[in-house]
PDB file of N, CA and C in Angstrom:
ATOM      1  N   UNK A   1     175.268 -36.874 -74.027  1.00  0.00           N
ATOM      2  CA  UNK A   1     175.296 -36.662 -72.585  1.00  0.00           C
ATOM      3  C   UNK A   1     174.029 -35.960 -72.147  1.00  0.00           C
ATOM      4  N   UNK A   2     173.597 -36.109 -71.175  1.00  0.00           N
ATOM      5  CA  UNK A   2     172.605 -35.895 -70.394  1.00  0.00           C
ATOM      6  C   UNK A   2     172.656 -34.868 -69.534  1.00  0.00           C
ATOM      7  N   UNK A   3     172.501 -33.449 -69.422  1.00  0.00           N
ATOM      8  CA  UNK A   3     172.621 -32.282 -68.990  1.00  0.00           C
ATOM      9  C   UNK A   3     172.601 -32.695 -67.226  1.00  0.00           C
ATOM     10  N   UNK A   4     171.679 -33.964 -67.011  1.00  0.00           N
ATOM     11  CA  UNK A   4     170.896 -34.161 -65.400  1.00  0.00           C
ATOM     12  C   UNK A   4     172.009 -35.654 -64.772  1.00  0.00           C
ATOM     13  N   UNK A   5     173.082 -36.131 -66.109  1.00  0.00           N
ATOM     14  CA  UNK A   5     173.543 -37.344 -66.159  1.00  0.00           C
ATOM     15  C   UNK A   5     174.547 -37.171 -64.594  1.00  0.00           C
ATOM     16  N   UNK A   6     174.706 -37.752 -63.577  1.00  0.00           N
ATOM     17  CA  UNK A   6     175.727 -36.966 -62.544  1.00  0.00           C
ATOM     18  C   UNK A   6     177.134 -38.283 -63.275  1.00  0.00           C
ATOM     19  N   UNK A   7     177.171 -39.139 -63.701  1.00  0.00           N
ATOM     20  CA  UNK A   7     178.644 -40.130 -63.914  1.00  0.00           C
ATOM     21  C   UNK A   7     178.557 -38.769 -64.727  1.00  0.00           C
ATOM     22  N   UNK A   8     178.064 -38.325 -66.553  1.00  0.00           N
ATOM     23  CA  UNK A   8     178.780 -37.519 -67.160  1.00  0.00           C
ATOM     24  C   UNK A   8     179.618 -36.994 -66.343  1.00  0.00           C
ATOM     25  N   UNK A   9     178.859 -35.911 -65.562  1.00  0.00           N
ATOM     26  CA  UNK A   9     179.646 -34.671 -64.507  1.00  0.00           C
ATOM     27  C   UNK A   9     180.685 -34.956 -63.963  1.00  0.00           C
ATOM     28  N   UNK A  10     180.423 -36.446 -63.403  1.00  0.00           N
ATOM     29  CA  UNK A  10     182.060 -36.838 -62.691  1.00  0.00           C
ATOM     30  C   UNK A  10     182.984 -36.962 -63.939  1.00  0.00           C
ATOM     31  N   UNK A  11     182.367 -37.665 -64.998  1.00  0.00           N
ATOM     32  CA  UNK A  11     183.944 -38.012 -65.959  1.00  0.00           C
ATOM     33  C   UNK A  11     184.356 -36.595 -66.683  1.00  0.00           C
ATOM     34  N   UNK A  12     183.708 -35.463 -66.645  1.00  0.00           N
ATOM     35  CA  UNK A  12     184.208 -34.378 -67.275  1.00  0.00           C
ATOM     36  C   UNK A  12     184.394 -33.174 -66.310  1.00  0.00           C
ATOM     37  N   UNK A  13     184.265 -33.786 -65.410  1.00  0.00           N
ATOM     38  CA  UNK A  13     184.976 -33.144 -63.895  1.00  0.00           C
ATOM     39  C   UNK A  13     184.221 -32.000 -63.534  1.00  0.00           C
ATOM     40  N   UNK A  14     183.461 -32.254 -63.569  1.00  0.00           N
ATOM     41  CA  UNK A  14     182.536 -30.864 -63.351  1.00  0.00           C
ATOM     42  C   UNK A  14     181.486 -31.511 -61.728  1.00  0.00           C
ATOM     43  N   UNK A  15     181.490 -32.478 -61.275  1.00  0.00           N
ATOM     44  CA  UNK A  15     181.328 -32.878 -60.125  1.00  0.00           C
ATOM     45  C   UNK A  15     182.733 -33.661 -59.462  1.00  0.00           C
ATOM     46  N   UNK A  16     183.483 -32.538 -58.142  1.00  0.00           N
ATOM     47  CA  UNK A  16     184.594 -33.895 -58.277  1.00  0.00           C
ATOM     48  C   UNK A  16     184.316 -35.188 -57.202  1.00  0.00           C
ATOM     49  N   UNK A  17     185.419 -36.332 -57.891  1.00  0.00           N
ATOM     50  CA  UNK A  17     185.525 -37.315 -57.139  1.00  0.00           C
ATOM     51  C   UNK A  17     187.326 -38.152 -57.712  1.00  0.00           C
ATOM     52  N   UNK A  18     187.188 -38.524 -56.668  1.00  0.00           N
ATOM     53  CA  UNK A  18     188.865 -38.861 -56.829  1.00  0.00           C
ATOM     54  C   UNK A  18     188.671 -40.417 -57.533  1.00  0.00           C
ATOM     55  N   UNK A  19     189.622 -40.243 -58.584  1.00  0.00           N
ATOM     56  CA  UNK A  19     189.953 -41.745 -59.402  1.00  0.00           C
ATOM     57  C   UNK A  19     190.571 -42.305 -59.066  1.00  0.00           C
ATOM     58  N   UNK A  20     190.399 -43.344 -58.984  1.00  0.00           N
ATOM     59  CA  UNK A  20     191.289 -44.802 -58.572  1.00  0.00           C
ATOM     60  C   UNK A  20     191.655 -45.054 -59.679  1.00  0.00           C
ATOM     61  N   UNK A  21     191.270 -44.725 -60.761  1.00  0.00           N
ATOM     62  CA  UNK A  21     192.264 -45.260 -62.776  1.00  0.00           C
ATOM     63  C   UNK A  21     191.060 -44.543 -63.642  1.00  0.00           C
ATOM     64  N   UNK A  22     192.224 -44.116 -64.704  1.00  0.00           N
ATOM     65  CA  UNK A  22     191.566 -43.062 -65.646  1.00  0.00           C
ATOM     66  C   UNK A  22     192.078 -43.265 -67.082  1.00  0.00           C
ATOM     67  N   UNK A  23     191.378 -43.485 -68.186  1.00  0.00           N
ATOM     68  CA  UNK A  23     192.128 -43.386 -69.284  1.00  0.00           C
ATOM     69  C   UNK A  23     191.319 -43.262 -70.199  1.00  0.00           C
ATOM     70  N   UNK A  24     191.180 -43.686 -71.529  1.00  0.00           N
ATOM     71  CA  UNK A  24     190.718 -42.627 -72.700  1.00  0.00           C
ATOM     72  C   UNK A  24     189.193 -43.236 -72.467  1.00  0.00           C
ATOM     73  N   UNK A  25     188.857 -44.196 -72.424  1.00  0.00           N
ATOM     74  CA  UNK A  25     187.505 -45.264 -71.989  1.00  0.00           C
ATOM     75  C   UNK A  25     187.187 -45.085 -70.864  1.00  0.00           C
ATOM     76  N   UNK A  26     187.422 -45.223 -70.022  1.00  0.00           N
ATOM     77  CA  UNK A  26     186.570 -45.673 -68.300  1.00  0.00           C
ATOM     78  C   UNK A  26     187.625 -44.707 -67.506  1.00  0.00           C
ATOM     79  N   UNK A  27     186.523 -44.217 -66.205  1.00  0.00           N
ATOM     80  CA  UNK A  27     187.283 -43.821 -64.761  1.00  0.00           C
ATOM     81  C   UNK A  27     186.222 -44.794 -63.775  1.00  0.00           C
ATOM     82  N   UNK A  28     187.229 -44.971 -62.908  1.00  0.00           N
ATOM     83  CA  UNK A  28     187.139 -45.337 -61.510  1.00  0.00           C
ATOM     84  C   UNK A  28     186.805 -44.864 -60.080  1.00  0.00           C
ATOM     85  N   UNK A  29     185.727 -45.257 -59.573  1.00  0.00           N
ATOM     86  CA  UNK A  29     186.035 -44.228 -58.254  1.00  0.00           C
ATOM     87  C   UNK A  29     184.987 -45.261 -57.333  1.00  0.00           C
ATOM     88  N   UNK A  30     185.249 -45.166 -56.178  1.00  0.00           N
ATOM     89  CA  UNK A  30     184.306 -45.518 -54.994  1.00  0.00           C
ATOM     90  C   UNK A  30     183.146 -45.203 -54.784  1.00  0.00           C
ATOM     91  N   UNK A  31     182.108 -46.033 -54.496  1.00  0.00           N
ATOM     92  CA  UNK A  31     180.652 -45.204 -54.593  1.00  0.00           C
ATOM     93  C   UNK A  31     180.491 -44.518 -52.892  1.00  0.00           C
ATOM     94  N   UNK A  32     179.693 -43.798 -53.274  1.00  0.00           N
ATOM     95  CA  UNK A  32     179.713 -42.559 -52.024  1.00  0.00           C
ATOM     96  C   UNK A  32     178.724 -43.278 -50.904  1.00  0.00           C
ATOM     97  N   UNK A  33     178.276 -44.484 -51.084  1.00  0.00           N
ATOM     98  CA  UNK A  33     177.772 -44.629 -50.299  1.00  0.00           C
ATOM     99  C   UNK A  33     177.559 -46.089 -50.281  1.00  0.00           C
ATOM    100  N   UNK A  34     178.770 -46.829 -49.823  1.00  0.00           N
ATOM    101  CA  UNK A  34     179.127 -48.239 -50.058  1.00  0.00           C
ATOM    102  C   UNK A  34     178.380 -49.295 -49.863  1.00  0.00           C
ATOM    103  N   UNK A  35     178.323 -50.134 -50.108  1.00  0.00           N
ATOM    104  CA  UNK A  35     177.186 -51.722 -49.701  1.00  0.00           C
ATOM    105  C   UNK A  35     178.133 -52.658 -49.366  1.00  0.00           C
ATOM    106  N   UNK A  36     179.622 -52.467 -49.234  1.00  0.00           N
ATOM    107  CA  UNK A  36     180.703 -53.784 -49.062  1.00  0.00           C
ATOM    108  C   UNK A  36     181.928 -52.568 -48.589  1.00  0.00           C
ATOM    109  N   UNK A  37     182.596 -53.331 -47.879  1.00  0.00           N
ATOM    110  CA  UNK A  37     184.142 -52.731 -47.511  1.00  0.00           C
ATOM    111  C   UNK A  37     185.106 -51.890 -48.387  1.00  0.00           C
ATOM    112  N   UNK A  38     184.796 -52.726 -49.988  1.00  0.00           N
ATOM    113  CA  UNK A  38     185.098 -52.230 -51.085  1.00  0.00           C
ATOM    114  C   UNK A  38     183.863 -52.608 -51.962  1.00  0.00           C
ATOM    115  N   UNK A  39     183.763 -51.386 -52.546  1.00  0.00           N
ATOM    116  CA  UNK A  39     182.556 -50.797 -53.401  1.00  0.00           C
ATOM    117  C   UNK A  39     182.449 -49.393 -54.238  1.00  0.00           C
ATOM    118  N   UNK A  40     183.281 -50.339 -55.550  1.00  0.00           N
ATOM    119  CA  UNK A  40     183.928 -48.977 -56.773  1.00  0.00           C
ATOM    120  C   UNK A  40     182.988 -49.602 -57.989  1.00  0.00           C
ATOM    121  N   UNK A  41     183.180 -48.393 -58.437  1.00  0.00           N
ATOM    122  CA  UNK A  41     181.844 -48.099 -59.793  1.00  0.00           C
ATOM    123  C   UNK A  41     183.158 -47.860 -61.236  1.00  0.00           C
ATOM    124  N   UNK A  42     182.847 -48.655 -61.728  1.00  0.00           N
ATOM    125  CA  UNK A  42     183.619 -48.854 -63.326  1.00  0.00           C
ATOM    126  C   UNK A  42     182.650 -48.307 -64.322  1.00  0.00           C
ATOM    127  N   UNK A  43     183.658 -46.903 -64.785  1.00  0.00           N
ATOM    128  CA  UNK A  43     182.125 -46.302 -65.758  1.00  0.00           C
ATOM    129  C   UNK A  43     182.614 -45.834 -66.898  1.00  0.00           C
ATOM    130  N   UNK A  44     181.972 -46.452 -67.941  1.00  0.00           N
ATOM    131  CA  UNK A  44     182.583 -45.620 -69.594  1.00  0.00           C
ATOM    132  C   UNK A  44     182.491 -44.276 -69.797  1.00  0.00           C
ATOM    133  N   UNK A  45     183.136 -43.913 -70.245  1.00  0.00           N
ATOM    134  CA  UNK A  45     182.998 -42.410 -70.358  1.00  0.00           C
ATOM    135  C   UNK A  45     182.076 -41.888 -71.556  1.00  0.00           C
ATOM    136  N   UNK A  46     181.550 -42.796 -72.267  1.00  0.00           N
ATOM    137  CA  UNK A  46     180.617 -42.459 -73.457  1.00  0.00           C
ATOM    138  C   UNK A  46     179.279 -43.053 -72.665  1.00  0.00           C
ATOM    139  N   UNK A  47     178.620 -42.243 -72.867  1.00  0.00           N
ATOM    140  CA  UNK A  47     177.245 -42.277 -72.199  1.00  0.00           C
ATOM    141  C   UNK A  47     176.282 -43.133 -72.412  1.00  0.00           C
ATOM    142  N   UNK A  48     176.129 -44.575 -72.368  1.00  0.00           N
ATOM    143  CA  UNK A  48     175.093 -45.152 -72.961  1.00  0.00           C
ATOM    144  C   UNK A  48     174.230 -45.546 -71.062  1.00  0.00           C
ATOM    145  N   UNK A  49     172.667 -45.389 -72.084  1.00  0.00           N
ATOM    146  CA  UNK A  49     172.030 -44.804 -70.936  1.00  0.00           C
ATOM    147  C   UNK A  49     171.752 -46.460 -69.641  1.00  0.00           C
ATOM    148  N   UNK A  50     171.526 -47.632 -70.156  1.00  0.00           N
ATOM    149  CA  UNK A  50     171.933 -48.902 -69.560  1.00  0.00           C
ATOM    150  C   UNK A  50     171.717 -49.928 -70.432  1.00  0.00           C
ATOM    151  N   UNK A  51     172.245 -51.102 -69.618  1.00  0.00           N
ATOM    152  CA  UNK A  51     172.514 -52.345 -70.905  1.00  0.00           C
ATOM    153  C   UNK A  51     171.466 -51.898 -72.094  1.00  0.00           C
ATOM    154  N   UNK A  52     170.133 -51.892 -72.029  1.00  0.00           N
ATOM    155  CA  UNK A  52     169.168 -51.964 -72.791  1.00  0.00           C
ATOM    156  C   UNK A  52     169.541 -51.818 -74.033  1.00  0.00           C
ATOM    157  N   UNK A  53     169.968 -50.264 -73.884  1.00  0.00           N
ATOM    158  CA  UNK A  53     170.491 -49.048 -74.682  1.00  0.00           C
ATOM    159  C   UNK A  53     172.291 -49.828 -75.483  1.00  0.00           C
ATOM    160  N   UNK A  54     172.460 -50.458 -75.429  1.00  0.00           N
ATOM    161  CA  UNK A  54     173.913 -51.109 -75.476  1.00  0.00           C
ATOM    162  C   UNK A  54     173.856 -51.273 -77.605  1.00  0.00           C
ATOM    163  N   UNK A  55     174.475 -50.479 -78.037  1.00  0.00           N
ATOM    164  CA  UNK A  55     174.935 -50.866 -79.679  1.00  0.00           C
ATOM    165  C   UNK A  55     175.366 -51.763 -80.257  1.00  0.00           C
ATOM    166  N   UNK A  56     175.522 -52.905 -81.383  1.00  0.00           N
ATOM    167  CA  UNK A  56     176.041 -53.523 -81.606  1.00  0.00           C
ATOM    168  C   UNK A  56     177.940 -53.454 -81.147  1.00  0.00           C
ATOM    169  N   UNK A  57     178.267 -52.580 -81.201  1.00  0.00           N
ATOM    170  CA  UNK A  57     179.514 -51.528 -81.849  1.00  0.00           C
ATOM    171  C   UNK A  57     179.939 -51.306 -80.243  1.00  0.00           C
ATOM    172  N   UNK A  58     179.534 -51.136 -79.326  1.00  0.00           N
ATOM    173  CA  UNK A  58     179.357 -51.631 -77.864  1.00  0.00           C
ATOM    174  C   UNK A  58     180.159 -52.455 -77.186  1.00  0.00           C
ATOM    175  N   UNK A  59     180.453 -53.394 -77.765  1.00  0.00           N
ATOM    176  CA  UNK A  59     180.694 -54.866 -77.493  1.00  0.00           C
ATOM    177  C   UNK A  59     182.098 -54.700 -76.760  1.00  0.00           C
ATOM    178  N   UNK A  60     182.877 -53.801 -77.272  1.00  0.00           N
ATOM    179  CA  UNK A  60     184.348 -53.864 -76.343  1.00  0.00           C
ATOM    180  C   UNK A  60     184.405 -52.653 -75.435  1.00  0.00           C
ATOM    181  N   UNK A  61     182.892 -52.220 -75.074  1.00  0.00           N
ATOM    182  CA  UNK A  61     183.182 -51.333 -74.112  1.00  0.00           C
ATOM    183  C   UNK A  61     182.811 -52.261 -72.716  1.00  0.00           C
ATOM    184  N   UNK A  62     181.863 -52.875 -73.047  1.00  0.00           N
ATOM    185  CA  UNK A  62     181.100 -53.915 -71.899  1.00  0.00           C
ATOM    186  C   UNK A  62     182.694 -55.194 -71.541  1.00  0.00           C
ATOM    187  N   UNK A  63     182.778 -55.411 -72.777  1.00  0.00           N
ATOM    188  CA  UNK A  63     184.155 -56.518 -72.201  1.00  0.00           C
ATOM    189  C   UNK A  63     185.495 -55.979 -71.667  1.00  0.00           C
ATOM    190  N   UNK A  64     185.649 -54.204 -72.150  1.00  0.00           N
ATOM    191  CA  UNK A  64     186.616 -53.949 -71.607  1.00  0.00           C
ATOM    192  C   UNK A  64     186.306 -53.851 -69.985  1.00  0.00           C
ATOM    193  N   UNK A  65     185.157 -53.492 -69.530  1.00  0.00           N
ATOM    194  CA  UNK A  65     184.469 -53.094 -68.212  1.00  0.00           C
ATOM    195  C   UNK A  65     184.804 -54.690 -67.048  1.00  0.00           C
ATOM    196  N   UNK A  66     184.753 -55.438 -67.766  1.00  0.00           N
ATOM    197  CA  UNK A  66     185.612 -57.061 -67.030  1.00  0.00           C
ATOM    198  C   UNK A  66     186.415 -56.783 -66.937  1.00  0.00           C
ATOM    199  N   UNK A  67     187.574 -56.804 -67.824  1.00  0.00           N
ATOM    200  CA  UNK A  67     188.949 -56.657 -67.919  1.00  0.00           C
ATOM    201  C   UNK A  67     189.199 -55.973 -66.726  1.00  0.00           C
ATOM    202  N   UNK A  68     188.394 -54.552 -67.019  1.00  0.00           N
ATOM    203  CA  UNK A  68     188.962 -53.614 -65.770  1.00  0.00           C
ATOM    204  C   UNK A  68     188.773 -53.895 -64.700  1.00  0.00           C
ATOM    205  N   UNK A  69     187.506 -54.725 -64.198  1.00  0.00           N
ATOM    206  CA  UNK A  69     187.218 -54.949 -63.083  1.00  0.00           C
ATOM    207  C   UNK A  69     188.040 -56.088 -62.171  1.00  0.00           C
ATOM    208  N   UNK A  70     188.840 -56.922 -63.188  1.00  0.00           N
ATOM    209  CA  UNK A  70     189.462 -57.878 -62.843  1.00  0.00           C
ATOM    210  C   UNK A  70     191.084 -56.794 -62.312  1.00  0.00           C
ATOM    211  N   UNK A  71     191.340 -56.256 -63.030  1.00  0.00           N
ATOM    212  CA  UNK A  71     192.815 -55.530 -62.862  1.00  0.00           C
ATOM    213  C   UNK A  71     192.659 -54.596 -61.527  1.00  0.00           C
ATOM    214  N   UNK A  72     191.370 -54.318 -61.746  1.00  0.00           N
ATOM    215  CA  UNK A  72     190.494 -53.306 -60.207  1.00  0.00           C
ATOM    216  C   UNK A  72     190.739 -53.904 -58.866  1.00  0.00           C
ATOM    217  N   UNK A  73     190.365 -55.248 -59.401  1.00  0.00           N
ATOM    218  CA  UNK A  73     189.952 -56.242 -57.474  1.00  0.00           C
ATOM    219  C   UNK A  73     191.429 -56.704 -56.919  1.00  0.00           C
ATOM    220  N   UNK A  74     192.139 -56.593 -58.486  1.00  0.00           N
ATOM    221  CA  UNK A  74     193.746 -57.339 -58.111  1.00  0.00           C
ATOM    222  C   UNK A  74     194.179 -56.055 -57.210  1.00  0.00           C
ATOM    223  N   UNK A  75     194.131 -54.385 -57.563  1.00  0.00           N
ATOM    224  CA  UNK A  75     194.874 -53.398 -56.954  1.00  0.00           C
ATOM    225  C   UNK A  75     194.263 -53.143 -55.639  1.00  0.00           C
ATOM    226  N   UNK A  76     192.730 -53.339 -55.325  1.00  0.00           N
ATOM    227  CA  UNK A  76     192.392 -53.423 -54.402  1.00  0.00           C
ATOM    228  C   UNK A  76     192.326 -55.151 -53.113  1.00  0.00           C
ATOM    229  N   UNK A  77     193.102 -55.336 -53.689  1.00  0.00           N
ATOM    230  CA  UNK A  77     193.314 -56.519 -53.243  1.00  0.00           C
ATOM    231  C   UNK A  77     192.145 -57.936 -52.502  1.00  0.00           C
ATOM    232  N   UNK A  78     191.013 -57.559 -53.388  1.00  0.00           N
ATOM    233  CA  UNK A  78     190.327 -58.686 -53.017  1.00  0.00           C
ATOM    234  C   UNK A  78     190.136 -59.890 -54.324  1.00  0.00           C
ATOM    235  N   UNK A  79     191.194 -59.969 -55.374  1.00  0.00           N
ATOM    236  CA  UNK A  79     190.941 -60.549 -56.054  1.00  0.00           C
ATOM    237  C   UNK A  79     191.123 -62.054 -56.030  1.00  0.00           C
ATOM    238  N   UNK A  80     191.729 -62.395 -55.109  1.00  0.00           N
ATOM    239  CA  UNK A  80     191.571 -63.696 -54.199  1.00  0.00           C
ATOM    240  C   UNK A  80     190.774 -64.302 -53.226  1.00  0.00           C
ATOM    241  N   UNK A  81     190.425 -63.152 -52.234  1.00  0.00           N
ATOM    242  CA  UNK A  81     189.102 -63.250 -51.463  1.00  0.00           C
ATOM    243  C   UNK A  81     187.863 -63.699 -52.163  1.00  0.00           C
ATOM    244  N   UNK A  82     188.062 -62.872 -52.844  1.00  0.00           N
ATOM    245  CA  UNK A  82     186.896 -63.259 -53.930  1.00  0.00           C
ATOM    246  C   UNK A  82     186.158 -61.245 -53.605  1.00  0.00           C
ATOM    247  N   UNK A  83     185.245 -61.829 -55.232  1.00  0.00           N
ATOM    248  CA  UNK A  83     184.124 -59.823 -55.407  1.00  0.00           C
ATOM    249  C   UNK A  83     183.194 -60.300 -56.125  1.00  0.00           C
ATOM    250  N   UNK A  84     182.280 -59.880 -56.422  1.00  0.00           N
ATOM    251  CA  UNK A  84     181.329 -59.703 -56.993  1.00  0.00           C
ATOM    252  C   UNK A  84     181.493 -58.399 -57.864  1.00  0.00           C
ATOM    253  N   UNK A  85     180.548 -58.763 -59.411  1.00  0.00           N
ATOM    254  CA  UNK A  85     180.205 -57.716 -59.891  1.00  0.00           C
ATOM    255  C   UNK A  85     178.835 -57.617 -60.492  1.00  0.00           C
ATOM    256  N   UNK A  86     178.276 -56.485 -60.498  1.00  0.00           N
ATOM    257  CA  UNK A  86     177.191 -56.287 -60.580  1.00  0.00           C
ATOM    258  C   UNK A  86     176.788 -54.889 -62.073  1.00  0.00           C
ATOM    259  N   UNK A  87     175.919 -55.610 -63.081  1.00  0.00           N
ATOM    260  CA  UNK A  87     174.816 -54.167 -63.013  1.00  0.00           C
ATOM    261  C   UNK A  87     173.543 -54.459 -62.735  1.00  0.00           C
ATOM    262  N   UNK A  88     173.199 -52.810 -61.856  1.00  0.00           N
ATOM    263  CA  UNK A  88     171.740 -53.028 -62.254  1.00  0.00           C
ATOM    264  C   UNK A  88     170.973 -52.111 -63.518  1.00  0.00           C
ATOM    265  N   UNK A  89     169.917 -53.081 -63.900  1.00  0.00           N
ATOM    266  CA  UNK A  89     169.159 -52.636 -65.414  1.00  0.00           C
ATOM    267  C   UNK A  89     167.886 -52.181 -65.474  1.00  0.00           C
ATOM    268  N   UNK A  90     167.506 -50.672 -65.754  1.00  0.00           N
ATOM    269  CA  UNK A  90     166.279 -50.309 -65.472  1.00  0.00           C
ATOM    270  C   UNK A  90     166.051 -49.928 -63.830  1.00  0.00           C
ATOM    271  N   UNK A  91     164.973 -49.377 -63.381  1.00  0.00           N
ATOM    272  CA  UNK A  91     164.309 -48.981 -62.119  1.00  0.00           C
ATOM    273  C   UNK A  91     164.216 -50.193 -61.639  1.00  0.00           C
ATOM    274  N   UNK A  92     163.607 -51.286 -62.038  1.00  0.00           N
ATOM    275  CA  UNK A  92     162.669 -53.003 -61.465  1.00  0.00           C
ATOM    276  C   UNK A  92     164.307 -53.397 -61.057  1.00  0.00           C
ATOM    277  N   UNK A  93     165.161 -53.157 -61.759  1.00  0.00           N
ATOM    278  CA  UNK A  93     166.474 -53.788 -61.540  1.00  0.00           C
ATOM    279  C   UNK A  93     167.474 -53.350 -60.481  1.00  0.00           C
ATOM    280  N   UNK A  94     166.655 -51.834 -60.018  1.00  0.00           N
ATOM    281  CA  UNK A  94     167.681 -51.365 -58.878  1.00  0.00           C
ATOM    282  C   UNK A  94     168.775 -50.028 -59.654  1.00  0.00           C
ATOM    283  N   UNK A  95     168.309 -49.854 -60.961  1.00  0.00           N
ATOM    284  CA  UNK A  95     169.334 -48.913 -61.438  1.00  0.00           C
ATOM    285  C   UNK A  95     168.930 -47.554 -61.010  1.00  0.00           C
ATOM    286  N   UNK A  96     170.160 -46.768 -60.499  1.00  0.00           N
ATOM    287  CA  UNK A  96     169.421 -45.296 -60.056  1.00  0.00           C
ATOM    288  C   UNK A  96     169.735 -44.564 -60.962  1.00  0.00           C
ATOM    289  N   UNK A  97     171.254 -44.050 -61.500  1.00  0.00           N
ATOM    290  CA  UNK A  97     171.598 -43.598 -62.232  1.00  0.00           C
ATOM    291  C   UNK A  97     172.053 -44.041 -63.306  1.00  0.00           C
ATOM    292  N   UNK A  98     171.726 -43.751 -64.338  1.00  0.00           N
ATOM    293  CA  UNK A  98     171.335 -43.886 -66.063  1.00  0.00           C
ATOM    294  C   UNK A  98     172.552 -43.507 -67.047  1.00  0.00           C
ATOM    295  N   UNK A  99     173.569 -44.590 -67.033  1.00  0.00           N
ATOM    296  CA  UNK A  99     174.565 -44.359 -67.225  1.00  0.00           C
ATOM    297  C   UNK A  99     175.168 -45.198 -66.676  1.00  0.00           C
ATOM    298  N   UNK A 100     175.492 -46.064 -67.922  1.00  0.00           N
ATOM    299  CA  UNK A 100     175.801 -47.872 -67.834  1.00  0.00           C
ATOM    300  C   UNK A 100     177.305 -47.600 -66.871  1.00  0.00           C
ATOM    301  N   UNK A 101     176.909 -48.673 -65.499  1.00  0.00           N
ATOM    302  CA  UNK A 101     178.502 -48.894 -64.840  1.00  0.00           C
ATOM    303  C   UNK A 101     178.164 -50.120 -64.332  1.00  0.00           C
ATOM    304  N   UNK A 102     179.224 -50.645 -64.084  1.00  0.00           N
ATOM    305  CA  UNK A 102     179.655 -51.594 -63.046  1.00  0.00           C
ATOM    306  C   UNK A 102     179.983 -51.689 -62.048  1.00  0.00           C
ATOM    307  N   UNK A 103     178.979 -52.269 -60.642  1.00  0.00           N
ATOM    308  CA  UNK A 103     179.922 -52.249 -59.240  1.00  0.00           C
ATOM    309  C   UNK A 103     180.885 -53.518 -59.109  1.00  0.00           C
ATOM    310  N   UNK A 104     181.957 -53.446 -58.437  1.00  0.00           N
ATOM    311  CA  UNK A 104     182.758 -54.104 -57.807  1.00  0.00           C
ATOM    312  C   UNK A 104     182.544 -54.034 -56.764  1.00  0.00           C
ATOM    313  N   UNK A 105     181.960 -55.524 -55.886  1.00  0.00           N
ATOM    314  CA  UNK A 105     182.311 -55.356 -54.531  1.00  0.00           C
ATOM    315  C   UNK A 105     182.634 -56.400 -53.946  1.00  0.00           C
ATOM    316  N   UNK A 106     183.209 -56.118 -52.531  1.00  0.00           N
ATOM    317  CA  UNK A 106     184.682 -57.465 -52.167  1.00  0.00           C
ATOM    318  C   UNK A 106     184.887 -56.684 -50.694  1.00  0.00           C
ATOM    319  N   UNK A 107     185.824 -57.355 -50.028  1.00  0.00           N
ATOM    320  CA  UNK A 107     186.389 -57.198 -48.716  1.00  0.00           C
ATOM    321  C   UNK A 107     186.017 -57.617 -47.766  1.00  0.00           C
ATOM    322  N   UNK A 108     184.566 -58.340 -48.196  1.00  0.00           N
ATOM    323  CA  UNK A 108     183.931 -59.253 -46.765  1.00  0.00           C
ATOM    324  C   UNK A 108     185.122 -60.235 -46.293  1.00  0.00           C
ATOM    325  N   UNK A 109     184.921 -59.869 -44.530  1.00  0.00           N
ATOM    326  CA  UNK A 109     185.390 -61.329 -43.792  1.00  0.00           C
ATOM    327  C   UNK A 109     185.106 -62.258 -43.675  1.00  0.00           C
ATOM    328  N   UNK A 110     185.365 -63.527 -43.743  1.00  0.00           N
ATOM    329  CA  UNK A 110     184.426 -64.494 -44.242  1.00  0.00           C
ATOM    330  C   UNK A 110     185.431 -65.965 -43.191  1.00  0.00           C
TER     331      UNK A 110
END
């Protein structure tokens, strides 16, 4: 973990933010400053710094991060509307904070 990491801080609660789902792998929460109607951040709780950085050994943290995102859009109910998911990789890629997540986003009227 990264002393400057702010996801660490949220998943060990030392910055709060309210979870939408929590368990021994990943928490959930809304990003503070949305790009879609719905716009939640799926984040492992073991710190890998982005894809780049990703371990062989890895592999079912990234596929569990689908899974979740699919069970995510169903509770937030755009999983019919349709969502998008996103990472971004590196600075060139749009990544701000360093500390592999996933956005979900959905709720456009269309």
């Amino acid at each position: 973990m990264s002393d400057n990491c702010l996801f660490c801080k949220i998943v060990n609660r030392e910055v709060p933010s309210e979870f939408l789902y929590e368990d021994e792998t990943y928490v959930v929460f809304r990003d503070i400053n949305p790009h879609a109607p719905v716009h939640l951040l799926l984040v492992p709780k073991k710190c890998i710094r982005s894809i780049n950085d990703l371990k062989d050994d890895d592999h079912k943290i990234v596929s569990g991060l689908f899974m979740l995102a699919k069970e995510m859009a169903k509770q937030e109910g755009v999983n019919n509307s349709g969502y998008k998911l996103l990472f971004n990789v590196e600075k060139g890629g749009g990544q701000e904070i360093f500390h592999l997540h996933l956005h979900l986003f959905g709720g456009w009227k269309r």
